[in-house]
PDB file of N, CA and C in Angstrom:
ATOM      1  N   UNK A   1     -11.721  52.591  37.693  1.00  0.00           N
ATOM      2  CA  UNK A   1     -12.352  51.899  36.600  1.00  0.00           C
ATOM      3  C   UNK A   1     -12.590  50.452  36.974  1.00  0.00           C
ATOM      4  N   UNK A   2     -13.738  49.666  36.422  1.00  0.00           N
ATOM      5  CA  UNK A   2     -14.237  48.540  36.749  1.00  0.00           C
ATOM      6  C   UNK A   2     -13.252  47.783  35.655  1.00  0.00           C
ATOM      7  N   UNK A   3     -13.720  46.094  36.212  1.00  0.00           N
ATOM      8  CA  UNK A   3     -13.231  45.524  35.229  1.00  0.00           C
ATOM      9  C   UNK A   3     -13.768  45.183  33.794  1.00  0.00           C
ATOM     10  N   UNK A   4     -15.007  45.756  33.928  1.00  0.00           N
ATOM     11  CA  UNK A   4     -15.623  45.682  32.660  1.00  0.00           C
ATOM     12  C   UNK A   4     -15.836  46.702  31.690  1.00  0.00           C
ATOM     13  N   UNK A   5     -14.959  47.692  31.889  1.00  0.00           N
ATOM     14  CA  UNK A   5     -14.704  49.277  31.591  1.00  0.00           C
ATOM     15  C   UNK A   5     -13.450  48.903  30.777  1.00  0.00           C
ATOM     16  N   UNK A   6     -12.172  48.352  31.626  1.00  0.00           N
ATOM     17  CA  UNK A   6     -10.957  48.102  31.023  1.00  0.00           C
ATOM     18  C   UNK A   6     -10.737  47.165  30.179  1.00  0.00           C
ATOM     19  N   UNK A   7     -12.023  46.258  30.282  1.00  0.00           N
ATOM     20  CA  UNK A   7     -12.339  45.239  28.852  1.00  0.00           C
ATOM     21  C   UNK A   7     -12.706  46.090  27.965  1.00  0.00           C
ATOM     22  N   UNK A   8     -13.669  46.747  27.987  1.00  0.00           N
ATOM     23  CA  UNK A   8     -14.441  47.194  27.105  1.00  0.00           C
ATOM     24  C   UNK A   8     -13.116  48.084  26.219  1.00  0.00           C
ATOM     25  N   UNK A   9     -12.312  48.641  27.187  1.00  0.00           N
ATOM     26  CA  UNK A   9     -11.183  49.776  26.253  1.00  0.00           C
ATOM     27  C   UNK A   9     -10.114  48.956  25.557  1.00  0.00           C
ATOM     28  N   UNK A  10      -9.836  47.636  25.732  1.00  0.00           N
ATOM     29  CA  UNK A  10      -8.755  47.326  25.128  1.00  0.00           C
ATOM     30  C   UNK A  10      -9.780  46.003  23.914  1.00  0.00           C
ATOM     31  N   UNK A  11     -10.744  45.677  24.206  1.00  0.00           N
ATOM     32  CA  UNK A  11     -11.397  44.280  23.453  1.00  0.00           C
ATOM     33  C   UNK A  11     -12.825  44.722  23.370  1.00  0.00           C
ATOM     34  N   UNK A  12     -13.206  45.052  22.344  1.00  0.00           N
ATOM     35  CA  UNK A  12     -15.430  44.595  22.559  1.00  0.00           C
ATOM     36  C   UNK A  12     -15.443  43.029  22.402  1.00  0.00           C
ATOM     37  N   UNK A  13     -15.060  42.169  22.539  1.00  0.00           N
ATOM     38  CA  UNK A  13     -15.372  40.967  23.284  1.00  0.00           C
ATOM     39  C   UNK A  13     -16.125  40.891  24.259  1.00  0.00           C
ATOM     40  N   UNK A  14     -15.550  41.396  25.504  1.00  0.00           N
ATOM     41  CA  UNK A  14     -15.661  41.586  26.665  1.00  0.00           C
ATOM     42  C   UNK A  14     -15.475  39.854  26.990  1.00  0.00           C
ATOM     43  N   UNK A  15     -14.161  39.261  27.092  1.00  0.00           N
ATOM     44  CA  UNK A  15     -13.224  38.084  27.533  1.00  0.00           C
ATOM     45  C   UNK A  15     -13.769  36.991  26.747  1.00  0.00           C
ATOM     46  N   UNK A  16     -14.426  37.225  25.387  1.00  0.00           N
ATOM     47  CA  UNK A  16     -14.584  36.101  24.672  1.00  0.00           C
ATOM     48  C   UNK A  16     -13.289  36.081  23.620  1.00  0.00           C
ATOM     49  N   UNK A  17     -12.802  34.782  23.763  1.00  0.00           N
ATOM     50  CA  UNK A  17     -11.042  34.915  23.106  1.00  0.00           C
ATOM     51  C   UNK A  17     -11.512  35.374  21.696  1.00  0.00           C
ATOM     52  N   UNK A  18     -10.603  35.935  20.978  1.00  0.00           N
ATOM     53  CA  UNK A  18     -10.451  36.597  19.567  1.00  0.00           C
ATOM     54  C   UNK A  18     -10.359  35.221  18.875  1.00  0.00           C
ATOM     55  N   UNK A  19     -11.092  35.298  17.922  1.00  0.00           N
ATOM     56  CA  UNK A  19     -11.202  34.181  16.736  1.00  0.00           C
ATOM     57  C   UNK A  19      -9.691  34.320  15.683  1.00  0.00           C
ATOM     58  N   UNK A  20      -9.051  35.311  16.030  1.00  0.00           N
ATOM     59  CA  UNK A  20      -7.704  34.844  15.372  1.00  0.00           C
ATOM     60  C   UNK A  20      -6.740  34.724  15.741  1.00  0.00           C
ATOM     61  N   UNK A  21      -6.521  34.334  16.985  1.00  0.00           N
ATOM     62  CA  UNK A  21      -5.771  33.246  17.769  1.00  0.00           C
ATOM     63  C   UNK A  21      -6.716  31.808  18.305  1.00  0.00           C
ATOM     64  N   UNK A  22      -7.856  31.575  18.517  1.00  0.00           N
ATOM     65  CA  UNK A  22      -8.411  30.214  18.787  1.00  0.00           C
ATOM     66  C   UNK A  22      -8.810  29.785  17.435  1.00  0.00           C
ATOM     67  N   UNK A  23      -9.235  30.078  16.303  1.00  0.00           N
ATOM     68  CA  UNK A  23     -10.223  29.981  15.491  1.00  0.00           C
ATOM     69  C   UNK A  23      -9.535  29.678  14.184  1.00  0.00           C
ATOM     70  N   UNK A  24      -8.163  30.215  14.180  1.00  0.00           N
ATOM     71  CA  UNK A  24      -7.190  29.892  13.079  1.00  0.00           C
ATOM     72  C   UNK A  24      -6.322  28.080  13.674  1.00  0.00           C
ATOM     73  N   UNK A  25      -6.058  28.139  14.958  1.00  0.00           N
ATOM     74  CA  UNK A  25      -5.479  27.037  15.187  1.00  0.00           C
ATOM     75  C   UNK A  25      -6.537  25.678  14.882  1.00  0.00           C
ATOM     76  N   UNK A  26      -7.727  26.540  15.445  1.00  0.00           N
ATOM     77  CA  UNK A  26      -8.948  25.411  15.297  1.00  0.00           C
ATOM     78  C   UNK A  26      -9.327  24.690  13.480  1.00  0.00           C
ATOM     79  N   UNK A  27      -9.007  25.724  12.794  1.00  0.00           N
ATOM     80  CA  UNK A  27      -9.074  25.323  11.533  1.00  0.00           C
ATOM     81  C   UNK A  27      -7.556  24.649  11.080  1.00  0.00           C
ATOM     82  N   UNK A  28      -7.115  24.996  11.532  1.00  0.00           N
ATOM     83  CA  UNK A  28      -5.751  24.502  11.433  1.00  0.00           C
ATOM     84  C   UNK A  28      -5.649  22.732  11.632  1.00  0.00           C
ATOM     85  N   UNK A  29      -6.091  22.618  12.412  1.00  0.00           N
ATOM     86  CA  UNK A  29      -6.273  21.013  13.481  1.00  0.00           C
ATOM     87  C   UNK A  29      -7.525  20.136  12.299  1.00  0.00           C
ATOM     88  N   UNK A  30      -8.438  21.258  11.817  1.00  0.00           N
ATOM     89  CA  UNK A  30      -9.576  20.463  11.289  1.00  0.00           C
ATOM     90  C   UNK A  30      -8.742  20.424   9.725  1.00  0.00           C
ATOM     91  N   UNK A  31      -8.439  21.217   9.073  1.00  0.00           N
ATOM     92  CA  UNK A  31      -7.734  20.604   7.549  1.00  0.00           C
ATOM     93  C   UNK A  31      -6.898  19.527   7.526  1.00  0.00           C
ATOM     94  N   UNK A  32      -5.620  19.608   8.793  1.00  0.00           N
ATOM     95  CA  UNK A  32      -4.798  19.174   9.006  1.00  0.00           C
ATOM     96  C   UNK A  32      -5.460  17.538   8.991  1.00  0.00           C
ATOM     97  N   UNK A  33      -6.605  17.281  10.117  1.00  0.00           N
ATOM     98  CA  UNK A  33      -7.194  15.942  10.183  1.00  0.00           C
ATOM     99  C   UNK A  33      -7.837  15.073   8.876  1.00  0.00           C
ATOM    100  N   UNK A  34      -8.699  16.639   7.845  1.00  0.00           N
ATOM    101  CA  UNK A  34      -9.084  15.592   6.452  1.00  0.00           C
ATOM    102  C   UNK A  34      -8.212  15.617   6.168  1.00  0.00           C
ATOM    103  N   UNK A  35      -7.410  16.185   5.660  1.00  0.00           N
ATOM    104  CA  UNK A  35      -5.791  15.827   5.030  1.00  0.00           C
ATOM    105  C   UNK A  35      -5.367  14.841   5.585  1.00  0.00           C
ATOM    106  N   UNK A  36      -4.870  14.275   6.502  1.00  0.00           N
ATOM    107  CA  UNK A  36      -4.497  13.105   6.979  1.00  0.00           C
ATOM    108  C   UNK A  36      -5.603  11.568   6.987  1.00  0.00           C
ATOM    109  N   UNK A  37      -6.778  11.848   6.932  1.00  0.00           N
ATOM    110  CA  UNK A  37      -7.730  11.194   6.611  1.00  0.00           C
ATOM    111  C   UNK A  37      -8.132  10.785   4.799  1.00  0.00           C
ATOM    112  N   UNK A  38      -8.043  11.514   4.449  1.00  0.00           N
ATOM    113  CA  UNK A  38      -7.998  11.598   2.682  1.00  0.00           C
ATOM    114  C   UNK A  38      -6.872  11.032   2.580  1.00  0.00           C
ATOM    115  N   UNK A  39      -5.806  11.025   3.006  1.00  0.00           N
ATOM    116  CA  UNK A  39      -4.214  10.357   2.671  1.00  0.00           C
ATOM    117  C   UNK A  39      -4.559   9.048   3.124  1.00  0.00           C
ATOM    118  N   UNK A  40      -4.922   8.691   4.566  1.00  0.00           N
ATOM    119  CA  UNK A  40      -4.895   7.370   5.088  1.00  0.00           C
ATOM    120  C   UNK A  40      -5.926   6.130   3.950  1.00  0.00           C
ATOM    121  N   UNK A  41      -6.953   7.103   3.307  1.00  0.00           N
ATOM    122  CA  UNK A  41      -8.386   6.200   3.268  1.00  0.00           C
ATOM    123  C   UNK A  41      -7.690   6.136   1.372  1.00  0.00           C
ATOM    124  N   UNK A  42      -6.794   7.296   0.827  1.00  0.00           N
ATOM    125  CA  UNK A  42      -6.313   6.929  -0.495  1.00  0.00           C
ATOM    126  C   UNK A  42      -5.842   5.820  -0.310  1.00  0.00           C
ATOM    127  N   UNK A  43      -4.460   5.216   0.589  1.00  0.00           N
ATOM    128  CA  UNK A  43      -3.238   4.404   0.481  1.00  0.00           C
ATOM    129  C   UNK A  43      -4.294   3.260   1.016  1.00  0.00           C
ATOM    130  N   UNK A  44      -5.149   3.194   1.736  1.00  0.00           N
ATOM    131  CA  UNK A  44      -6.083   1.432   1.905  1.00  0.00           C
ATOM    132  C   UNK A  44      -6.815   1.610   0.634  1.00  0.00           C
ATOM    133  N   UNK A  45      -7.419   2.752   0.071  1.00  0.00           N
ATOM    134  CA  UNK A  45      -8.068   1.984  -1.480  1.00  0.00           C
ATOM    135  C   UNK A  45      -6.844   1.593  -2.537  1.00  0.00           C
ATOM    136  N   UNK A  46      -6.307   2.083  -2.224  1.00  0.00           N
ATOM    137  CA  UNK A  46      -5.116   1.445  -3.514  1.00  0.00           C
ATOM    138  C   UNK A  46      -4.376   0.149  -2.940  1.00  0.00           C
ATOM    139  N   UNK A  47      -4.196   0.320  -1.680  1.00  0.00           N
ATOM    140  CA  UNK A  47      -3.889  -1.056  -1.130  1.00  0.00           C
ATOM    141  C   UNK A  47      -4.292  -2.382  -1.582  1.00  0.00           C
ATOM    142  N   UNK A  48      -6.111  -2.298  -1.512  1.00  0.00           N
ATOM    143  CA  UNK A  48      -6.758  -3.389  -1.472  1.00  0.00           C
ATOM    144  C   UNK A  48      -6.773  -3.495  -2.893  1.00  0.00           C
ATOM    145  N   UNK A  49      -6.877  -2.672  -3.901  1.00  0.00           N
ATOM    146  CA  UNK A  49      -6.750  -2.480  -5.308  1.00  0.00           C
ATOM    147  C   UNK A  49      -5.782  -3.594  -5.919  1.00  0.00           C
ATOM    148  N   UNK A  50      -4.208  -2.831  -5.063  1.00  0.00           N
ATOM    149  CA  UNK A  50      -3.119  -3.879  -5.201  1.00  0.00           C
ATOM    150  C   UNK A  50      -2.906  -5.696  -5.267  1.00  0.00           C
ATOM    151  N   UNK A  51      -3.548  -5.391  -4.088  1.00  0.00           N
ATOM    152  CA  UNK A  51      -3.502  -6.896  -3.707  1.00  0.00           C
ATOM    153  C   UNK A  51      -4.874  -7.739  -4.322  1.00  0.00           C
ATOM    154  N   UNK A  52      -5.765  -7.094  -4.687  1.00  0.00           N
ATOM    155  CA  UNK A  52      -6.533  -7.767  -5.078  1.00  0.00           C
ATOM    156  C   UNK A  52      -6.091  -8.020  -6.574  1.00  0.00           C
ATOM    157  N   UNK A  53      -5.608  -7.151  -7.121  1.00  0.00           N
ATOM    158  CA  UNK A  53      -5.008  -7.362  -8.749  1.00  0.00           C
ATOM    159  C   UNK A  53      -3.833  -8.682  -8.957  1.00  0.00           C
ATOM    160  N   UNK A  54      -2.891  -8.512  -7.484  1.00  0.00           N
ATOM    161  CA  UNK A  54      -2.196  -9.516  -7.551  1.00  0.00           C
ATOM    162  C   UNK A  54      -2.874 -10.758  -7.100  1.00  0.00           C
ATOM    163  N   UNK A  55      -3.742 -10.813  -6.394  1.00  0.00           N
ATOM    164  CA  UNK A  55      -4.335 -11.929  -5.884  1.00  0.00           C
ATOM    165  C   UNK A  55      -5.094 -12.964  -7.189  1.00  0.00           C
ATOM    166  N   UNK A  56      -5.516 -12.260  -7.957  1.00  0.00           N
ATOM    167  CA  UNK A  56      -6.320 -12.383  -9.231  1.00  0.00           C
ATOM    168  C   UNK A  56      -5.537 -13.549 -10.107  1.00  0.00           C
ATOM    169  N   UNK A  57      -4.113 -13.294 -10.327  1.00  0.00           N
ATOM    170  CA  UNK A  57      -3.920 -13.845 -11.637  1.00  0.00           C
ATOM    171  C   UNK A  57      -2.869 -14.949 -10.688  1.00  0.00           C
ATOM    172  N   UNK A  58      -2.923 -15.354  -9.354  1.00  0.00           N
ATOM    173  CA  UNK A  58      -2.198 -16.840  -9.083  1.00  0.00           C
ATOM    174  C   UNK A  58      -2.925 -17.789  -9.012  1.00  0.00           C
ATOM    175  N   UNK A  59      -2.135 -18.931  -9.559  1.00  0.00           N
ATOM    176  CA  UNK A  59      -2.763 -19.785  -9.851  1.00  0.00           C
ATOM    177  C   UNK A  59      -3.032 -20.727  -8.440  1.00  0.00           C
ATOM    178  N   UNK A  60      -4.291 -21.888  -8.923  1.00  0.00           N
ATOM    179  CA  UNK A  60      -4.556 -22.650  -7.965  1.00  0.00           C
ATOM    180  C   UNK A  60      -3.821 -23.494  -7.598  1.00  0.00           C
ATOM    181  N   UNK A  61      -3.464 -23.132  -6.327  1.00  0.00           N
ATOM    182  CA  UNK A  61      -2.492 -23.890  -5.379  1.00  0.00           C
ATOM    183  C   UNK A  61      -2.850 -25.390  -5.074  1.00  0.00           C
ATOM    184  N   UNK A  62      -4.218 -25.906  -5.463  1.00  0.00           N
ATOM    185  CA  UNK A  62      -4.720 -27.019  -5.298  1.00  0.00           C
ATOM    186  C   UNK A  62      -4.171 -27.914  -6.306  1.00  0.00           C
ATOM    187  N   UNK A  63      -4.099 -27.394  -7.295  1.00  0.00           N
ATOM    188  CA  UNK A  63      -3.821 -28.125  -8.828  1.00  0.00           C
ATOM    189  C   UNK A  63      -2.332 -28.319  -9.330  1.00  0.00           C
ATOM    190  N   UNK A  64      -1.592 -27.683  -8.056  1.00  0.00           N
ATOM    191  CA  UNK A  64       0.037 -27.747  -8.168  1.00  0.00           C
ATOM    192  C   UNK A  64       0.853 -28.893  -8.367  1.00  0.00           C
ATOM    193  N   UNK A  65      -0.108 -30.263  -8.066  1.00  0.00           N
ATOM    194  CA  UNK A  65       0.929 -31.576  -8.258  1.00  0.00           C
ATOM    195  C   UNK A  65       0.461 -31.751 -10.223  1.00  0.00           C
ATOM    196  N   UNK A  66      -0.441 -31.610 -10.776  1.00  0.00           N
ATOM    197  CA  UNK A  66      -1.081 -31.811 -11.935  1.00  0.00           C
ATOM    198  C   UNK A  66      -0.519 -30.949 -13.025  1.00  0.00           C
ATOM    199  N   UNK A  67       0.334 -30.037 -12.556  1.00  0.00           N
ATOM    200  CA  UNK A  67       0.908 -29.016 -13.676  1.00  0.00           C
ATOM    201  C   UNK A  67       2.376 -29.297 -14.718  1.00  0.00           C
ATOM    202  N   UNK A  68       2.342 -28.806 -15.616  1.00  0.00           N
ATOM    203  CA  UNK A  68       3.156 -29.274 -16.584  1.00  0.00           C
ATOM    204  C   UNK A  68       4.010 -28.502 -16.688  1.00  0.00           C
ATOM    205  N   UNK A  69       5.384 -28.289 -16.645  1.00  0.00           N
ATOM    206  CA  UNK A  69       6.402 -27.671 -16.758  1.00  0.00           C
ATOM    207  C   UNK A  69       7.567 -28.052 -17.764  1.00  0.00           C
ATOM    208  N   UNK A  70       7.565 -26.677 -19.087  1.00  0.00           N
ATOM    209  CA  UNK A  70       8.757 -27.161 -19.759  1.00  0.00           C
ATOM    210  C   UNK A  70       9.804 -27.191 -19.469  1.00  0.00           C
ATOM    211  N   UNK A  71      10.846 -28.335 -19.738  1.00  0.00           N
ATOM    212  CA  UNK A  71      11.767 -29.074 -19.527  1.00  0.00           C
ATOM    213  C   UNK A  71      12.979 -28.659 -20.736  1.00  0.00           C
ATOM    214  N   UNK A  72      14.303 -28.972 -20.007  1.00  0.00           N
ATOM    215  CA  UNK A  72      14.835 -28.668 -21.245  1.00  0.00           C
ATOM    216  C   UNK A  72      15.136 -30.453 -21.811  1.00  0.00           C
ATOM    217  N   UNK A  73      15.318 -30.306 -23.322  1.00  0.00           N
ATOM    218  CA  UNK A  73      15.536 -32.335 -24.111  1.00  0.00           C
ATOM    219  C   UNK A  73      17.533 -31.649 -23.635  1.00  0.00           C
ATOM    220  N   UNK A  74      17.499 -33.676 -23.290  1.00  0.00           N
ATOM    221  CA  UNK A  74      18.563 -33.668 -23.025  1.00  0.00           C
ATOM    222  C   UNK A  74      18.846 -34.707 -24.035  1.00  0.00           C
ATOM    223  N   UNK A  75      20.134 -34.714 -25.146  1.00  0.00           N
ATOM    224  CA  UNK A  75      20.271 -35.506 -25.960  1.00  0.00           C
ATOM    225  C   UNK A  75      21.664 -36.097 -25.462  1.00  0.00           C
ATOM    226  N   UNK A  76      21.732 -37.715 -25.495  1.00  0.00           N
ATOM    227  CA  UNK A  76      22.958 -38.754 -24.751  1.00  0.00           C
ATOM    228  C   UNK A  76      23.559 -38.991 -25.851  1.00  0.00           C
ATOM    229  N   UNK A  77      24.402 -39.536 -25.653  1.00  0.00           N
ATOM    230  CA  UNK A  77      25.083 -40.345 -26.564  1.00  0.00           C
ATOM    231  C   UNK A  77      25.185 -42.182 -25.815  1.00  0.00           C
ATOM    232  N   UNK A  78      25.287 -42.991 -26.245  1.00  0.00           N
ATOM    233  CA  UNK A  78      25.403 -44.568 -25.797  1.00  0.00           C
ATOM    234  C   UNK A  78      25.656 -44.859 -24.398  1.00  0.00           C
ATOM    235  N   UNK A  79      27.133 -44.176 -24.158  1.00  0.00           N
ATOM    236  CA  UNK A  79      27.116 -44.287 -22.745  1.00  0.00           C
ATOM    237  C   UNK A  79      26.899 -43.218 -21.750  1.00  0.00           C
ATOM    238  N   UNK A  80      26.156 -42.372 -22.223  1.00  0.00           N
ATOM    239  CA  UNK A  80      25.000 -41.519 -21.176  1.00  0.00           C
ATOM    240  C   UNK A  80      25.677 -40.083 -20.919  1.00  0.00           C
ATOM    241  N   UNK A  81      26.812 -39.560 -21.951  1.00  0.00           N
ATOM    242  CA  UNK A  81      26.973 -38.510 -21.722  1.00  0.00           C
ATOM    243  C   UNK A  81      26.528 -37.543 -22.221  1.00  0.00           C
ATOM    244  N   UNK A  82      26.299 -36.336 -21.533  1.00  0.00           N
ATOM    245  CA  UNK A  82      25.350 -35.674 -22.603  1.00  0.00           C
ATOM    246  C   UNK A  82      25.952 -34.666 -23.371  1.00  0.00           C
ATOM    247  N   UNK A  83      25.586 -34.847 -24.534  1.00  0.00           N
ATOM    248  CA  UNK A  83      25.825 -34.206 -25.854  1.00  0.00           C
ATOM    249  C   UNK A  83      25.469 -32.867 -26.246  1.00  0.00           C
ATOM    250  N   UNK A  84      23.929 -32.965 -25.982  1.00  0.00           N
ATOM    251  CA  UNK A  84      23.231 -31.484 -26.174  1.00  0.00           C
ATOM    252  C   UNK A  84      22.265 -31.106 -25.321  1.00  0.00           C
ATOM    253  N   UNK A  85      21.591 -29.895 -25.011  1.00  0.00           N
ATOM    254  CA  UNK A  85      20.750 -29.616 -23.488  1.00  0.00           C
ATOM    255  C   UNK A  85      19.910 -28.738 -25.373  1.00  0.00           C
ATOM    256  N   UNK A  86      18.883 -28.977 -25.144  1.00  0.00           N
ATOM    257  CA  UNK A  86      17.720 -28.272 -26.048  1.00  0.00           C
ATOM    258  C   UNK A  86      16.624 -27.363 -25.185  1.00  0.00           C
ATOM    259  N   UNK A  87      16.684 -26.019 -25.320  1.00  0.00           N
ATOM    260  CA  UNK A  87      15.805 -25.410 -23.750  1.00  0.00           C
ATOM    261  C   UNK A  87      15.222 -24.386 -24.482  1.00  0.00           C
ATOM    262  N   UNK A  88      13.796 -23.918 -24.594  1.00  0.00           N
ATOM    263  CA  UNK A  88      13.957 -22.377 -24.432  1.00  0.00           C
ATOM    264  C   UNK A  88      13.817 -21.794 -23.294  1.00  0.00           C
ATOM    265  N   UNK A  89      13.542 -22.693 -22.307  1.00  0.00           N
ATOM    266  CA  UNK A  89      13.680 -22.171 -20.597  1.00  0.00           C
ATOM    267  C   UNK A  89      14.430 -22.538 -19.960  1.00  0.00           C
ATOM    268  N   UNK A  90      15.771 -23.324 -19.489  1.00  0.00           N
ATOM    269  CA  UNK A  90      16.679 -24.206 -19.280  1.00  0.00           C
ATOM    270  C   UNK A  90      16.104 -24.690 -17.780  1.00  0.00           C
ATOM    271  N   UNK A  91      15.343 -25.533 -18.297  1.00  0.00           N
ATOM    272  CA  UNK A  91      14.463 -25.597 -15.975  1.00  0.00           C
ATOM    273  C   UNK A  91      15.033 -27.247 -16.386  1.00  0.00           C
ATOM    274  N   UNK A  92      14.641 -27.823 -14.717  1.00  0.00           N
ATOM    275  CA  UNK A  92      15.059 -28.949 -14.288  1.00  0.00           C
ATOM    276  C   UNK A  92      13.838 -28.880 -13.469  1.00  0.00           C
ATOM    277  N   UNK A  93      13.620 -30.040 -13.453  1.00  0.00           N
ATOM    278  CA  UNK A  93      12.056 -30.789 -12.931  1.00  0.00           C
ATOM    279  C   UNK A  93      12.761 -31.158 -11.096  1.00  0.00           C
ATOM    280  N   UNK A  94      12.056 -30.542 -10.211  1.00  0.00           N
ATOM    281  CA  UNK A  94      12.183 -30.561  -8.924  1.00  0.00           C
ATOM    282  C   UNK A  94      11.378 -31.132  -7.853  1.00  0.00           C
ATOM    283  N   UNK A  95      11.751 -32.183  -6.933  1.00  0.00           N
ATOM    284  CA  UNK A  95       9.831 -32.899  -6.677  1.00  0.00           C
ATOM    285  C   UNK A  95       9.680 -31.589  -5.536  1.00  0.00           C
ATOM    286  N   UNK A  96       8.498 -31.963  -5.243  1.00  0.00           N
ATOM    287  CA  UNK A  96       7.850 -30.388  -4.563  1.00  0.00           C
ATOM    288  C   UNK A  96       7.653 -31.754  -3.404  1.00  0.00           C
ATOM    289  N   UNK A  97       7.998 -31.514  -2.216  1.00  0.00           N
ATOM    290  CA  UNK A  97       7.553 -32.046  -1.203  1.00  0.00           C
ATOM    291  C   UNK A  97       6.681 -31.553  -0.157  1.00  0.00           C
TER     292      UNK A  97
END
């Protein structure tokens, strides 16, 4: 028997590989890649989403010596001790250098 006799009895291929061993891995590799592509391209749109939302509401860094910050009243008595701290934020004024 030839060799194209003993193909013919075990495969009608005749040595073209079976599509369900190449053809399943091959799809395998291609879902596997949009799936990993659809994941990568979700987490940068929500990324930039992120940061752009946070980017949005800080304030101008230019205008930082000009800003007003509540203080808490500090009430003395004569010789400068203090009596009462009045706050609803209890901050202390800090120079920014």
């Amino acid at each position: 028997m030839s060799y194209f006799n003993k193909k013919r009895l075990y495969s009608p291929s005749f040595g073209v590989p079976s599509r369900t061993s190449y053809g399943v891995k091959n799809k395998k590799k291609k879902v596997m890649f949009w799936l990993l592509a659809g994941f990568l391209f979700f987490v940068l749109v929500c990324g930039f989403r992120l940061t752009k939302n946070v980017l949005v509401d800080l304030p101008d860094v230019t205008k930082i010596k000009d800003m007003v910050f509540s203080e808490a009243t500090i009430i003395q008595d004569r010789n400068g001790e203090t009596l009462y701290k009045l706050f609803e934020e209890n901050r202390q004024y800090v120079e920014y250098s």
